[in-house]
N, C-alpha and C. Protein backbone atom coordinates (compact mmCIF):
# COMPACT_ATOMS: atom_id res chain seq x y z
N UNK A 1 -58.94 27.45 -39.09
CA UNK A 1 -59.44 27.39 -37.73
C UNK A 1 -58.44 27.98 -36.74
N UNK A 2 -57.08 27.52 -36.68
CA UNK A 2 -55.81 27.84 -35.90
C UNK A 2 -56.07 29.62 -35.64
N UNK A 3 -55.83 30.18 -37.11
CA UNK A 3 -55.79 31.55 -37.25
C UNK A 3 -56.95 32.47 -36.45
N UNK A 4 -58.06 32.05 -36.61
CA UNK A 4 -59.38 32.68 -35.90
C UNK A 4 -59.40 32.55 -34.55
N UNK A 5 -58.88 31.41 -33.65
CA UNK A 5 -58.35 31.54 -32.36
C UNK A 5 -57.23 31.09 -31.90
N UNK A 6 -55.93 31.95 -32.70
CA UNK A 6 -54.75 31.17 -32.21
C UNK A 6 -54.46 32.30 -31.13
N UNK A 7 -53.64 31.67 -30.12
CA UNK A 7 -53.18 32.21 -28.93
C UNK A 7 -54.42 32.35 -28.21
N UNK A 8 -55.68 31.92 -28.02
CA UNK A 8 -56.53 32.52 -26.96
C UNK A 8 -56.80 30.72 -26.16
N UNK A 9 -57.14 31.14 -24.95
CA UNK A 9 -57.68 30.05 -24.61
C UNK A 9 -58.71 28.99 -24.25
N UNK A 10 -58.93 28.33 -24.19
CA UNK A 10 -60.24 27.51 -24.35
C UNK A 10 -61.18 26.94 -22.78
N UNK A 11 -62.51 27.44 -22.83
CA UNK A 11 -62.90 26.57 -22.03
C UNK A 11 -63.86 25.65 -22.35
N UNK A 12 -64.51 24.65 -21.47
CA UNK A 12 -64.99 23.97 -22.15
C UNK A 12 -66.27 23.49 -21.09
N UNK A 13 -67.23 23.56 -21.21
CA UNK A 13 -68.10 22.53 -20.27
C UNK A 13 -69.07 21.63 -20.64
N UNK A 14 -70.00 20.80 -19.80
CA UNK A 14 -70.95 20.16 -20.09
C UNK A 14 -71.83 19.80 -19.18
N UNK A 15 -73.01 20.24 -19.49
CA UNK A 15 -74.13 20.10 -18.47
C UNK A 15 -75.01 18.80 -18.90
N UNK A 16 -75.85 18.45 -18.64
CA UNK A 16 -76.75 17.45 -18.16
C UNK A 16 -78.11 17.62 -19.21
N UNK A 17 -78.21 19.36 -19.53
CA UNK A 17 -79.54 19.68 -20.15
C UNK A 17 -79.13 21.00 -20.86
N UNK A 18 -79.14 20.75 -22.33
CA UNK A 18 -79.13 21.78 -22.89
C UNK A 18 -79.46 22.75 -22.73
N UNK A 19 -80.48 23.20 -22.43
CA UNK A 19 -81.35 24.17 -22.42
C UNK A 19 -80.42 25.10 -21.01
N UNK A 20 -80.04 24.32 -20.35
CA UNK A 20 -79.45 25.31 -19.35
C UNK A 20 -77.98 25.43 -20.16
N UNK A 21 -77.83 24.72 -20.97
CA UNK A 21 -76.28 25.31 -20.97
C UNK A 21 -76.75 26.75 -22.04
N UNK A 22 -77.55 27.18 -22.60
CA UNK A 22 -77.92 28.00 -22.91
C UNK A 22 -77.71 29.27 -21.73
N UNK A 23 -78.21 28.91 -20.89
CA UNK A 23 -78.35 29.77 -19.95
C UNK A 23 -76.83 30.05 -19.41
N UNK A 24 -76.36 28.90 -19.05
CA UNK A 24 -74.90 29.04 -18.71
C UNK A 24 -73.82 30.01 -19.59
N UNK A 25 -74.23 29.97 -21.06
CA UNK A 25 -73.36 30.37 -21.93
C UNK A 25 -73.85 31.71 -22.35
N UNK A 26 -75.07 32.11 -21.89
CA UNK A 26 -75.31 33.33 -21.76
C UNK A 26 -74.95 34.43 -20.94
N UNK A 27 -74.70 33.36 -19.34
CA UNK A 27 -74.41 34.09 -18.39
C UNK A 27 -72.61 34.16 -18.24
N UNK A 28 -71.60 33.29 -19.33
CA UNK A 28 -70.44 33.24 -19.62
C UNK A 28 -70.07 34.68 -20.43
N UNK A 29 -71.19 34.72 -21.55
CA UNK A 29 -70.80 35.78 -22.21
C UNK A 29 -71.15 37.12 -21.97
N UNK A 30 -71.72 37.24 -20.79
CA UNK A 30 -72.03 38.64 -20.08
C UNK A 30 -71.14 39.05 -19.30
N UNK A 31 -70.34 38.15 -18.65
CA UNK A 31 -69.56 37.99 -17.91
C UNK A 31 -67.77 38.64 -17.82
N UNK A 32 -67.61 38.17 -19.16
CA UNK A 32 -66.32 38.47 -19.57
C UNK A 32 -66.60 38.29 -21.64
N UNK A 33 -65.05 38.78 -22.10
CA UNK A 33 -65.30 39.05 -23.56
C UNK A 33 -64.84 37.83 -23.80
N UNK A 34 -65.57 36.69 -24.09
CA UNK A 34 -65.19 35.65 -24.45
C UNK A 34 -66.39 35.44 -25.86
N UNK A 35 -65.73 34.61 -26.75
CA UNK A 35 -66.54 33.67 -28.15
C UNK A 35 -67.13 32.50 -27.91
N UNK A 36 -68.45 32.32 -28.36
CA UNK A 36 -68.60 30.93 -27.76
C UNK A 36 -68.23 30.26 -29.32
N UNK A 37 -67.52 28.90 -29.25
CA UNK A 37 -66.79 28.87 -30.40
C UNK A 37 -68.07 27.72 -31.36
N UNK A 38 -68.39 26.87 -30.18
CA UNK A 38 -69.45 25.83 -30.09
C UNK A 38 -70.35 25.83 -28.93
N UNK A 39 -71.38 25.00 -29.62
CA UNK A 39 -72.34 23.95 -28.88
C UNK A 39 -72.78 22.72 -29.21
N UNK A 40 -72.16 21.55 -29.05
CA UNK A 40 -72.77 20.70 -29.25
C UNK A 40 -73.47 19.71 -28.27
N UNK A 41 -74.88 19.24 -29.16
CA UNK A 41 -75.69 18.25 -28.29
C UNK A 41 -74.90 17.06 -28.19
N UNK A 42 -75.25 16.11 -27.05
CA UNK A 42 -74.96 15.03 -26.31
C UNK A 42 -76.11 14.12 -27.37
N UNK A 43 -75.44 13.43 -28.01
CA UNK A 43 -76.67 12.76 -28.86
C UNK A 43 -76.83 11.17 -28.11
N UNK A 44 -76.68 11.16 -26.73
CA UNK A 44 -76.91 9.73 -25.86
C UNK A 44 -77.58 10.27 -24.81
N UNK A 45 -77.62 11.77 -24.68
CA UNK A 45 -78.20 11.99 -23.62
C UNK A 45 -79.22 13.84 -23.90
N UNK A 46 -79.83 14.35 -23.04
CA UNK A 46 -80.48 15.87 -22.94
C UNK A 46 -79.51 16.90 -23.07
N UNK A 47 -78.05 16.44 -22.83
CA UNK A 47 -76.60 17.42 -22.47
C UNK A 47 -76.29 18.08 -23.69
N UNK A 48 -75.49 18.94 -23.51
CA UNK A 48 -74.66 19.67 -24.50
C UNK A 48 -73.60 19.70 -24.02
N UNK A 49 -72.58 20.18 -24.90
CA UNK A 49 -71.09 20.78 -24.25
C UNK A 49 -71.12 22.09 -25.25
N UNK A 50 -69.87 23.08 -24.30
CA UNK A 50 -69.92 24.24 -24.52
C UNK A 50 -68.69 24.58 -24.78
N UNK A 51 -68.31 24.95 -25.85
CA UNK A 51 -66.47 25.24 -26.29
C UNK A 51 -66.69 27.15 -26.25
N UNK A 52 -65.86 28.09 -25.48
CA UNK A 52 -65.75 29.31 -25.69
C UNK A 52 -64.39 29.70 -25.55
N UNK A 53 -63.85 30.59 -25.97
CA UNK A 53 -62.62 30.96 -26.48
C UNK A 53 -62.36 32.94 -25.83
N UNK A 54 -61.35 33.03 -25.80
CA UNK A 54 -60.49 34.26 -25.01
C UNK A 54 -59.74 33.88 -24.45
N UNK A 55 -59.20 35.85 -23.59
CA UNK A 55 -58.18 35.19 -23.20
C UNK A 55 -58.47 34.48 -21.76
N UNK A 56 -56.74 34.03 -21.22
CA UNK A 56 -57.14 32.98 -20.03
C UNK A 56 -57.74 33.79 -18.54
N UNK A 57 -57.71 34.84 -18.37
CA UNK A 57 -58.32 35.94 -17.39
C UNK A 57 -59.89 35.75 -17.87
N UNK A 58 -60.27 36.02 -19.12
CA UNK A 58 -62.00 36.42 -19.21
C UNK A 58 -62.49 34.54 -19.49
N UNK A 59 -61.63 33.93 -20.10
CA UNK A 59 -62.40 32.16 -19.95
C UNK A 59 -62.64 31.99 -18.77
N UNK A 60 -61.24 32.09 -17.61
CA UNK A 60 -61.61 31.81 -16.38
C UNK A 60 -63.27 31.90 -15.71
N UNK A 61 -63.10 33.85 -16.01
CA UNK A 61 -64.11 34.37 -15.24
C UNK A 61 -65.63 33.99 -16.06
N UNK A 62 -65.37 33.81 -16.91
CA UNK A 62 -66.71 33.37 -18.24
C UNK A 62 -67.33 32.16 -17.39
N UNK A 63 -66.25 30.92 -17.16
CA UNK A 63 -66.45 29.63 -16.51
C UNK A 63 -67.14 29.63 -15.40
N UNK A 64 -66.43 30.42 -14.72
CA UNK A 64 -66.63 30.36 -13.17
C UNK A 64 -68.80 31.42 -12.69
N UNK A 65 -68.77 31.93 -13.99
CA UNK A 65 -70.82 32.49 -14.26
C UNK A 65 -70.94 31.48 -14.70
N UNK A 66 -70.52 30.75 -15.78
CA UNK A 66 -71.37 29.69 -16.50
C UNK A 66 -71.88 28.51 -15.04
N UNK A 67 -70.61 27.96 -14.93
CA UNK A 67 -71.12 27.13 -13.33
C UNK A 67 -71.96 27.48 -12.64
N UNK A 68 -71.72 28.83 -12.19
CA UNK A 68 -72.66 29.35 -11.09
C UNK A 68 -73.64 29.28 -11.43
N UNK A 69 -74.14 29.79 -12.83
CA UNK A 69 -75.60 30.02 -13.18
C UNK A 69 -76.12 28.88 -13.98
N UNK A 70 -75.36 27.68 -14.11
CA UNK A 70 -75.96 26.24 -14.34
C UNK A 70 -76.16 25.49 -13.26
N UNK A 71 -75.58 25.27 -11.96
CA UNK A 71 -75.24 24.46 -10.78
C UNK A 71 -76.75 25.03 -10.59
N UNK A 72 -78.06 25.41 -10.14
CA UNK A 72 -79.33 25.13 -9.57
C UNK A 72 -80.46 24.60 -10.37
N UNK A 73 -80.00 24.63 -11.83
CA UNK A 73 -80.45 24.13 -13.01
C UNK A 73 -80.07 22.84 -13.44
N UNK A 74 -78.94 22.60 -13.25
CA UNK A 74 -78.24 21.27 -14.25
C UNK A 74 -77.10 20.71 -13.24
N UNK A 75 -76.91 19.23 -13.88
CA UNK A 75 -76.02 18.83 -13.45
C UNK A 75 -74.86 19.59 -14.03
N UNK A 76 -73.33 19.45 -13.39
CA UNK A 76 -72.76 19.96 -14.04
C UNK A 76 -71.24 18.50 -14.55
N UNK A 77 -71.96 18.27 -15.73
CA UNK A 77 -70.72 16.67 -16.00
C UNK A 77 -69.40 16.86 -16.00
N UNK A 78 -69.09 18.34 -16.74
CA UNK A 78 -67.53 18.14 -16.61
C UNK A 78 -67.21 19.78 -17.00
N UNK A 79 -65.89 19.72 -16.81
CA UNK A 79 -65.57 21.45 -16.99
C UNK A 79 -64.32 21.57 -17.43
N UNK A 80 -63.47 22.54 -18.23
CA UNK A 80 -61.89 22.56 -17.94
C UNK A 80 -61.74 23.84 -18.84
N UNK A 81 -60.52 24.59 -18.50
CA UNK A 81 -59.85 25.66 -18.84
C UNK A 81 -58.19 24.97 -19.55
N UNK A 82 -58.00 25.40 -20.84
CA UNK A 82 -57.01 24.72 -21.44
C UNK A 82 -56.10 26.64 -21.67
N UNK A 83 -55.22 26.61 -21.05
CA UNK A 83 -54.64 28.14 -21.42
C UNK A 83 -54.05 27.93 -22.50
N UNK A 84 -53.35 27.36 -23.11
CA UNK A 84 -52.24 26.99 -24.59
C UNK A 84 -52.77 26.24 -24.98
N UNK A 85 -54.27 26.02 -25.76
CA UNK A 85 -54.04 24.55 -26.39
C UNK A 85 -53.15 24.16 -27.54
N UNK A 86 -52.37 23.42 -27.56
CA UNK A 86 -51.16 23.03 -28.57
C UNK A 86 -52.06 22.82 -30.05
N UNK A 87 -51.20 23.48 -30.82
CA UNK A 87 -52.19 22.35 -32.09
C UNK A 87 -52.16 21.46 -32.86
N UNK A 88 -52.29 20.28 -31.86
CA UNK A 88 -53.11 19.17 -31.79
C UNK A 88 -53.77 19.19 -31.54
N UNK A 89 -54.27 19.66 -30.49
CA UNK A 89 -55.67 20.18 -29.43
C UNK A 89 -56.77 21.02 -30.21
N UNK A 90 -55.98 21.84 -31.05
CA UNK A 90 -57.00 22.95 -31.83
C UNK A 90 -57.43 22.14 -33.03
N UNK A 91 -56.94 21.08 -33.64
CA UNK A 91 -57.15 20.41 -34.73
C UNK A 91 -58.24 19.26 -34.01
N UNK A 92 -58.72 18.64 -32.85
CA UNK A 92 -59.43 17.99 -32.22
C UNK A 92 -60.89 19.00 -31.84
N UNK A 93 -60.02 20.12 -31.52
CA UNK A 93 -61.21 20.87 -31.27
C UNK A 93 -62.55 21.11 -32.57
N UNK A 94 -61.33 21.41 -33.50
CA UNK A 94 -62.01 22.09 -34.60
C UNK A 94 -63.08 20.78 -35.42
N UNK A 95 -62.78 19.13 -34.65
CA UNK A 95 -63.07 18.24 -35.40
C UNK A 95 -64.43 18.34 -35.07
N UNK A 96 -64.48 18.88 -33.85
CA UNK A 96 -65.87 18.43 -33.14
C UNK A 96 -67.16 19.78 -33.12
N UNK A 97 -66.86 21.24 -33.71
CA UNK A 97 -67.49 22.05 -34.13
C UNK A 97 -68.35 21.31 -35.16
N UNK A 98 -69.69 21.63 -34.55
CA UNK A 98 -70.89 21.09 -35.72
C UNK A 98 -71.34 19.66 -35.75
N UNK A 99 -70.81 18.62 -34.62
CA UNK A 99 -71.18 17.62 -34.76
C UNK A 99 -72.37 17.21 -33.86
């Protein structure tokens, strides 16, 4: 896992309703050259979260479409840009791909 995105950085969000984070993560990856690494559903709620990967210039700008083009659609629950994740962080990350 480390090797396939080591050194890039991570963003991360979570909307309210899947279906828009679709949209969000469409409008992330048009945006800038970013991977979306994940998606996983909110299995307590309609939400997803959204893990995408590059570097910290194109996550930024990836983030900052995804918001825009989820905020008239969805709530938006939470968000963050990790530039170094240590790995510990990448070994947490990698726990939660596919769940």
């Amino acid at each position: 896992m480390a090797g396939k995105y080591e050194r890039t950085a991570v963003g991360v969000f979570e909307l309210d309703n899947e279906c828009a984070c679709f949209v969000a993560l469409d409008a992330a990856a048009k945006a800038a050259a970013v991977k979306i690494q994940g998606v996983e559903r909110n299995r307590l709620s309609a939400g997803a979260c959204v893990k995408m990967r590059g570097s910290v210039s194109d996550v930024n700008a990836a983030m900052e479409a995804a918001l825009r083009a989820a905020e008239p659609i969805s709530e938006i629950v939470s968000h963050t840009v990790i530039a170094s994740p240590t790995e510990d962080t990448e070994t947490a990350l990698a726990m939660t791909i596919g769940k």
